[in-house]
N, C-alpha and C. Protein backbone atom coordinates (compact mmCIF):
# COMPACT_ATOMS: atom_id res chain seq x y z
N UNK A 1 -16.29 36.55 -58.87
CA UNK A 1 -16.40 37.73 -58.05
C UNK A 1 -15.14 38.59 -58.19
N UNK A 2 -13.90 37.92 -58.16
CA UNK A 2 -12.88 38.78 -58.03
C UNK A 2 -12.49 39.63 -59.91
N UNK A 3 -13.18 38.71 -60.37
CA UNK A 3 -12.97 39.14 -61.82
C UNK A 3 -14.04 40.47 -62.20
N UNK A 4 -15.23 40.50 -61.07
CA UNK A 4 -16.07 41.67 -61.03
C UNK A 4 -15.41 42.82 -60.66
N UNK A 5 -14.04 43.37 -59.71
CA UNK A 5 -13.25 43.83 -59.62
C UNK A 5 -12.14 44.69 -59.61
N UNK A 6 -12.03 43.70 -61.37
CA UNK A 6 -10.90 43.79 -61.79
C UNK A 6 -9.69 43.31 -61.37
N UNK A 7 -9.59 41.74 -60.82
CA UNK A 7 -8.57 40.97 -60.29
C UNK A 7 -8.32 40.40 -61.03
N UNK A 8 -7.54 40.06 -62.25
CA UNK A 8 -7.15 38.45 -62.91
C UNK A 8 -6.76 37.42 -61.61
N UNK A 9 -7.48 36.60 -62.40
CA UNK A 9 -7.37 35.18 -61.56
C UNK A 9 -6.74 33.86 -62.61
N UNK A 10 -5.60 33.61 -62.56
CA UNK A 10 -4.54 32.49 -63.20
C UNK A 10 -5.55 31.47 -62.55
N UNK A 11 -5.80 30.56 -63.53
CA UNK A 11 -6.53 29.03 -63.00
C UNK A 11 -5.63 28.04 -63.21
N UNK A 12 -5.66 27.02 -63.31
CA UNK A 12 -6.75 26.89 -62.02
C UNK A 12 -5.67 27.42 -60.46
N UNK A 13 -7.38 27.47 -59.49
CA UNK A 13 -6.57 28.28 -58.43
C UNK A 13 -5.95 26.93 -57.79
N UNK A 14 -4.94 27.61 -56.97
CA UNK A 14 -4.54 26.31 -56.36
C UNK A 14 -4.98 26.63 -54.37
N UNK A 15 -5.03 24.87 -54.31
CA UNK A 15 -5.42 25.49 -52.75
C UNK A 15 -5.33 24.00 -52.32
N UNK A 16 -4.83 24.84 -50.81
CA UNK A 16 -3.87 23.72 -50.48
C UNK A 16 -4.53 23.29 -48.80
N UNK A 17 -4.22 21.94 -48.59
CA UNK A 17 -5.01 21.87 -47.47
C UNK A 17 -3.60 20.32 -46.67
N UNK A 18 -4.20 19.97 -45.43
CA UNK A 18 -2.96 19.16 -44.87
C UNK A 18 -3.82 17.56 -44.59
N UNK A 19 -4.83 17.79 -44.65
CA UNK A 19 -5.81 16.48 -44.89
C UNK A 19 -5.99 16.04 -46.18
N UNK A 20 -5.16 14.87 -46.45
CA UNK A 20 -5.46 13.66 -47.46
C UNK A 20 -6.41 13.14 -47.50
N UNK A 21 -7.39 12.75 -46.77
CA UNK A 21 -9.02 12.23 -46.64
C UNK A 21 -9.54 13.03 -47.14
N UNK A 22 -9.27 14.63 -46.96
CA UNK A 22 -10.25 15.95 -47.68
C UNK A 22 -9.69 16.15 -49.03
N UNK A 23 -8.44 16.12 -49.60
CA UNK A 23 -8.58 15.93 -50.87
C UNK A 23 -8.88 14.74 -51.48
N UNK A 24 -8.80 13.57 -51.03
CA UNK A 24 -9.35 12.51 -51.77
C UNK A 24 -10.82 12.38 -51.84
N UNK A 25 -11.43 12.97 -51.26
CA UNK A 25 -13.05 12.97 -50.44
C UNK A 25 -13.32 14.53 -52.24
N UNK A 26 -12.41 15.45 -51.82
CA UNK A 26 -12.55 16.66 -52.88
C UNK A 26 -12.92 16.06 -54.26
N UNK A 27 -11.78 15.23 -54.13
CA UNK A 27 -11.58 14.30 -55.76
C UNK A 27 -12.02 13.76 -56.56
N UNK A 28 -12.61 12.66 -55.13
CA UNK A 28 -13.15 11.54 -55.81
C UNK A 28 -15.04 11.78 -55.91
N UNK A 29 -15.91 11.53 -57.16
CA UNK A 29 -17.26 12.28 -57.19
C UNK A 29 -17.88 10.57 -56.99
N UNK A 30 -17.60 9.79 -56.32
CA UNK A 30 -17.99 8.48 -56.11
C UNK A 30 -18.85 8.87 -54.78
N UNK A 31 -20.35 8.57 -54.22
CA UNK A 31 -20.70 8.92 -53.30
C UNK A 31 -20.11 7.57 -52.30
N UNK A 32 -19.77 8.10 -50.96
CA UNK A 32 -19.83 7.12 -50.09
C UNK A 32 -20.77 7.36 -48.64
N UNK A 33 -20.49 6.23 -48.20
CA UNK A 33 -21.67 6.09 -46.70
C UNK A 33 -21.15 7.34 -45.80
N UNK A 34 -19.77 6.93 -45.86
CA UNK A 34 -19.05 8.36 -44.90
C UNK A 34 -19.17 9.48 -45.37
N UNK A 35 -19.24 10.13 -46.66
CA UNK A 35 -19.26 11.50 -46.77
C UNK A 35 -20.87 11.95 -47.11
N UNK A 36 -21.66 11.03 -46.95
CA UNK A 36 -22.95 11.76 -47.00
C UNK A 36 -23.15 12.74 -46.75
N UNK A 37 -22.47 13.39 -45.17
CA UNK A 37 -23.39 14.55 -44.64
C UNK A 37 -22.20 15.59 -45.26
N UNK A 38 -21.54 15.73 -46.18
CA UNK A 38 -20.84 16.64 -47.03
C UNK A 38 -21.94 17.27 -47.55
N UNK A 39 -21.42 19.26 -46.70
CA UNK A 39 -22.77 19.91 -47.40
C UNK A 39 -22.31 20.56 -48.84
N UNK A 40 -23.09 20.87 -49.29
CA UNK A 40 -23.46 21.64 -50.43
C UNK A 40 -21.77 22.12 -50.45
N UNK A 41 -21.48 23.32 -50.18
CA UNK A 41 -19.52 23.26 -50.30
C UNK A 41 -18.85 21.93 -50.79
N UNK A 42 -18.63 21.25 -50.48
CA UNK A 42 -17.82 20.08 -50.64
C UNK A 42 -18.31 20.17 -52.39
N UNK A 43 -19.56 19.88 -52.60
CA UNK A 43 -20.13 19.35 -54.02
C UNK A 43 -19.51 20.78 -54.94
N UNK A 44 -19.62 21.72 -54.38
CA UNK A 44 -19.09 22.89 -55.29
C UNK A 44 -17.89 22.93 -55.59
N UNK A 45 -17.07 22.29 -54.65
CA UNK A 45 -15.65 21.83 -54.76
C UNK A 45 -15.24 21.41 -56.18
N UNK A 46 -16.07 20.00 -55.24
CA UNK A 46 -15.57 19.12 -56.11
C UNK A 46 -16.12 19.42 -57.83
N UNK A 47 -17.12 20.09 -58.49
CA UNK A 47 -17.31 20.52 -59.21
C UNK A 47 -16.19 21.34 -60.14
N UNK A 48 -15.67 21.99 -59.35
CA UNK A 48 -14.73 22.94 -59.91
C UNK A 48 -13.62 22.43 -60.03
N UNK A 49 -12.86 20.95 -59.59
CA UNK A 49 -11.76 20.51 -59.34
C UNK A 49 -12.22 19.57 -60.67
N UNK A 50 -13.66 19.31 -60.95
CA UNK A 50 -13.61 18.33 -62.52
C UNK A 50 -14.01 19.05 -63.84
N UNK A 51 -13.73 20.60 -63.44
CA UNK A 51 -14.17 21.48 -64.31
C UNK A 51 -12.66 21.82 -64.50
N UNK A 52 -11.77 21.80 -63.69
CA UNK A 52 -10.29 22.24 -63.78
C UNK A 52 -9.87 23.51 -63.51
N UNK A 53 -10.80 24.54 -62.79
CA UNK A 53 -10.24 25.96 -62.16
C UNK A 53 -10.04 25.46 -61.02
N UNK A 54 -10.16 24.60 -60.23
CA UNK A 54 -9.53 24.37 -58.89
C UNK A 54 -8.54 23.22 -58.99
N UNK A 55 -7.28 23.70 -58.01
CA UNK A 55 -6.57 22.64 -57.85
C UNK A 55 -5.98 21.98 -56.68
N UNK A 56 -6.37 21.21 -56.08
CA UNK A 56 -6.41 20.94 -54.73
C UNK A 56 -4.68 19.97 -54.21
N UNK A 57 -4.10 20.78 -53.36
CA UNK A 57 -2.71 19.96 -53.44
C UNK A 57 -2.26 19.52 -51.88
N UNK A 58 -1.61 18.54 -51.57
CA UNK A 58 -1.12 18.48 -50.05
C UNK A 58 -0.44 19.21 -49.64
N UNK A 59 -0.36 19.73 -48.53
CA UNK A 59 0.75 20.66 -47.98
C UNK A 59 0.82 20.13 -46.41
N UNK A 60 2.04 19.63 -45.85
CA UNK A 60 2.24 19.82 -44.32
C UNK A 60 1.88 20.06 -43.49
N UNK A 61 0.96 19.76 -42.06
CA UNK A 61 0.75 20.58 -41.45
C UNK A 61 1.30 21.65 -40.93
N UNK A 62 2.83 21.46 -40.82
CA UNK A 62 4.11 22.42 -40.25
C UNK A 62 4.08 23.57 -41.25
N UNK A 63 3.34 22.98 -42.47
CA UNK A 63 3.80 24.21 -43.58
C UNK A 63 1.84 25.31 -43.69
N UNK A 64 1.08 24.96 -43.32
CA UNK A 64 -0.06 25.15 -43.36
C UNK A 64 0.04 26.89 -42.66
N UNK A 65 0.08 27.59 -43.83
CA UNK A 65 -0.25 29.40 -43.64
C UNK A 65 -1.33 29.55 -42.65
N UNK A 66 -2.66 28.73 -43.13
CA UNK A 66 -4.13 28.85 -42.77
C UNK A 66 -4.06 28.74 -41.09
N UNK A 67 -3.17 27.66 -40.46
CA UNK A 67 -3.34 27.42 -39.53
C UNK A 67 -3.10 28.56 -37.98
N UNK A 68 -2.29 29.65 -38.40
CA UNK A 68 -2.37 31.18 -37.83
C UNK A 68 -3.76 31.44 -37.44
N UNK A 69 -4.13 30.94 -38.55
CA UNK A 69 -5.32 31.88 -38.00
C UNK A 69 -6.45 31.35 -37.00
N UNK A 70 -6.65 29.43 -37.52
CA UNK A 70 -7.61 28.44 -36.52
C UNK A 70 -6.70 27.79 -35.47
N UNK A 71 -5.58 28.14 -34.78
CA UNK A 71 -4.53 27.11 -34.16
C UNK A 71 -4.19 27.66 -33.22
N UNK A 72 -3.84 27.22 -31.74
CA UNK A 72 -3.12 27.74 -30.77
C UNK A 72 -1.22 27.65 -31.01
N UNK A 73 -0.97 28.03 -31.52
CA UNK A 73 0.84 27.31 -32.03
C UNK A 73 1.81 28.17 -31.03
N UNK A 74 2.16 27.08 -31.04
CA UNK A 74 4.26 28.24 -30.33
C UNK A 74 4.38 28.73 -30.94
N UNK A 75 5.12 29.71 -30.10
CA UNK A 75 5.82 31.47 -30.39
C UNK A 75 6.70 31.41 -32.26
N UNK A 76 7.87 30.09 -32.05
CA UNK A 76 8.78 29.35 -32.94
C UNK A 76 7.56 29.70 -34.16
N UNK A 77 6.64 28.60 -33.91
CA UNK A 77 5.63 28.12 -34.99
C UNK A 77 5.02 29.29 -36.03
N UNK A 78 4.57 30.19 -34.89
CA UNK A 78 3.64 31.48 -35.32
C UNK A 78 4.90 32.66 -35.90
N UNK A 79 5.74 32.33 -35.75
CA UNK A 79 6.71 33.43 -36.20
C UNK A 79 6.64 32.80 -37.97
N UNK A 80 7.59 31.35 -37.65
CA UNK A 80 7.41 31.10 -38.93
C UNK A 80 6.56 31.05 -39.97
N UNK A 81 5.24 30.99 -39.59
CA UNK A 81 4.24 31.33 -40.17
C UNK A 81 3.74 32.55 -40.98
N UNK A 82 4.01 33.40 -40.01
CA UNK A 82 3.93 34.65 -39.66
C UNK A 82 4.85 35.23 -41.26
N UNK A 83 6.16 34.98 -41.26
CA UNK A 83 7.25 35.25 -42.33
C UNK A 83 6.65 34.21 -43.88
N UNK A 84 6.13 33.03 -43.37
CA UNK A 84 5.43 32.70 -45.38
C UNK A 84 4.44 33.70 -45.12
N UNK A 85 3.44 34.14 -44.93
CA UNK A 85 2.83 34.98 -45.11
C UNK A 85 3.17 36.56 -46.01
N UNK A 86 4.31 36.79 -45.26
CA UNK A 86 4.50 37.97 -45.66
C UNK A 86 4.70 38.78 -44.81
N UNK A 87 4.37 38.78 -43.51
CA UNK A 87 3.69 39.50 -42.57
C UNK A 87 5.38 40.06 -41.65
N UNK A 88 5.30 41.54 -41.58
CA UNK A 88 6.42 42.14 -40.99
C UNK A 88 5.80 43.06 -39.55
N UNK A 89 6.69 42.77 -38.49
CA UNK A 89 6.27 43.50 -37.02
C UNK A 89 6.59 44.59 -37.35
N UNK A 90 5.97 45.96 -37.39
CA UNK A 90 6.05 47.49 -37.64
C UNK A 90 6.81 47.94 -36.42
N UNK A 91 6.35 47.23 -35.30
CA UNK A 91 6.40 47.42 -33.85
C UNK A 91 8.27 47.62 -33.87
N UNK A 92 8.91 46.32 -34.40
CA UNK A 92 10.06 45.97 -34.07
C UNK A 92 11.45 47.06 -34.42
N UNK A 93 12.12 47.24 -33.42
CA UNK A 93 13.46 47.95 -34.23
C UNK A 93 13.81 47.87 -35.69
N UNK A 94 14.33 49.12 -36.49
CA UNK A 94 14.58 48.77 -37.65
C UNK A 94 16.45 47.89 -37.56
N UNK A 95 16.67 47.09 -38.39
CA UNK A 95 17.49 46.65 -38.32
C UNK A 95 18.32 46.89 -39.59
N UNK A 96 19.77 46.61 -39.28
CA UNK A 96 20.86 47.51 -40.26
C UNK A 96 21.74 46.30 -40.70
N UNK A 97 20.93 45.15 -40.67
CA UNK A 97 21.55 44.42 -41.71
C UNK A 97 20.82 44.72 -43.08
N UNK A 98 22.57 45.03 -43.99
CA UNK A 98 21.91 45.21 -45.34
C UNK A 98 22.03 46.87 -45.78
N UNK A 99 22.25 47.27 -44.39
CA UNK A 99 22.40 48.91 -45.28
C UNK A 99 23.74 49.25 -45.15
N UNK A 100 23.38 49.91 -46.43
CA UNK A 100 24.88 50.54 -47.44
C UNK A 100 25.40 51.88 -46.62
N UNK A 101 24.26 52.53 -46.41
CA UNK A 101 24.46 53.98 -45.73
C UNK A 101 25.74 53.82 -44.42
N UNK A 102 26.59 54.85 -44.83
CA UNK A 102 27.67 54.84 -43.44
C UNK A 102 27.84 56.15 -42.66
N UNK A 103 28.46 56.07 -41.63
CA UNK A 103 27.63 57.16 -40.86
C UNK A 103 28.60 58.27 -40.87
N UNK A 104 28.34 59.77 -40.85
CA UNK A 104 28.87 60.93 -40.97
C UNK A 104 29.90 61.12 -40.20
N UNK A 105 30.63 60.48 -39.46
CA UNK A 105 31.13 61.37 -37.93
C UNK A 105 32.50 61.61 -38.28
């Protein structure tokens, strides 16, 4: 889809999750009793992770971007979050660490 676009997409993608049961469950194409009710997603997954455009890796929960968005977190938490993202308050004073400019008077 994103290549419909005009996005290059570097493969494999990587994507990152904080459950070890869900990437080993991603991984492994062995059926078990427990993951039966894995719908249709999971199998597309895992498809693409033995095709090699997906790459499924651990990440932290403390470090988890995604979680902004499904999580109730402290102020601390959501800030830091907030900054891997990318994400800058427009709202906030501009601040003058860093500028060169000195003032006329």
């Amino acid at each position: 889809m994103l290549k419909d676009v005009g996005v290059e997409v570097q493969l494999p993608i990587q994507v990152y999750s904080d459950s070890k049961a869900a990437i080993q469950i991603a991984a492994n194409p062995v059926y078990h009793e427990r993951t039966k009710h894995i719908e249709i997603d999971c199998h597309f997954i895992r498809e693409r992770i033995q095709q090699g455009s997906i790459k499924v890796n651990y990440i932290p929960t403390k470090e988890q971007p995604a979680d902004i968005l499904t999580k109730g977190l402290s102020r601390s938490q959501h800030e830091y979050l907030l900054s891997k993202l990318g994400v800058l308050n427009i709202f906030a004073p501009p601040s003058l660490k860093g500028s060169n400019e000195t003032s006329s008077k």
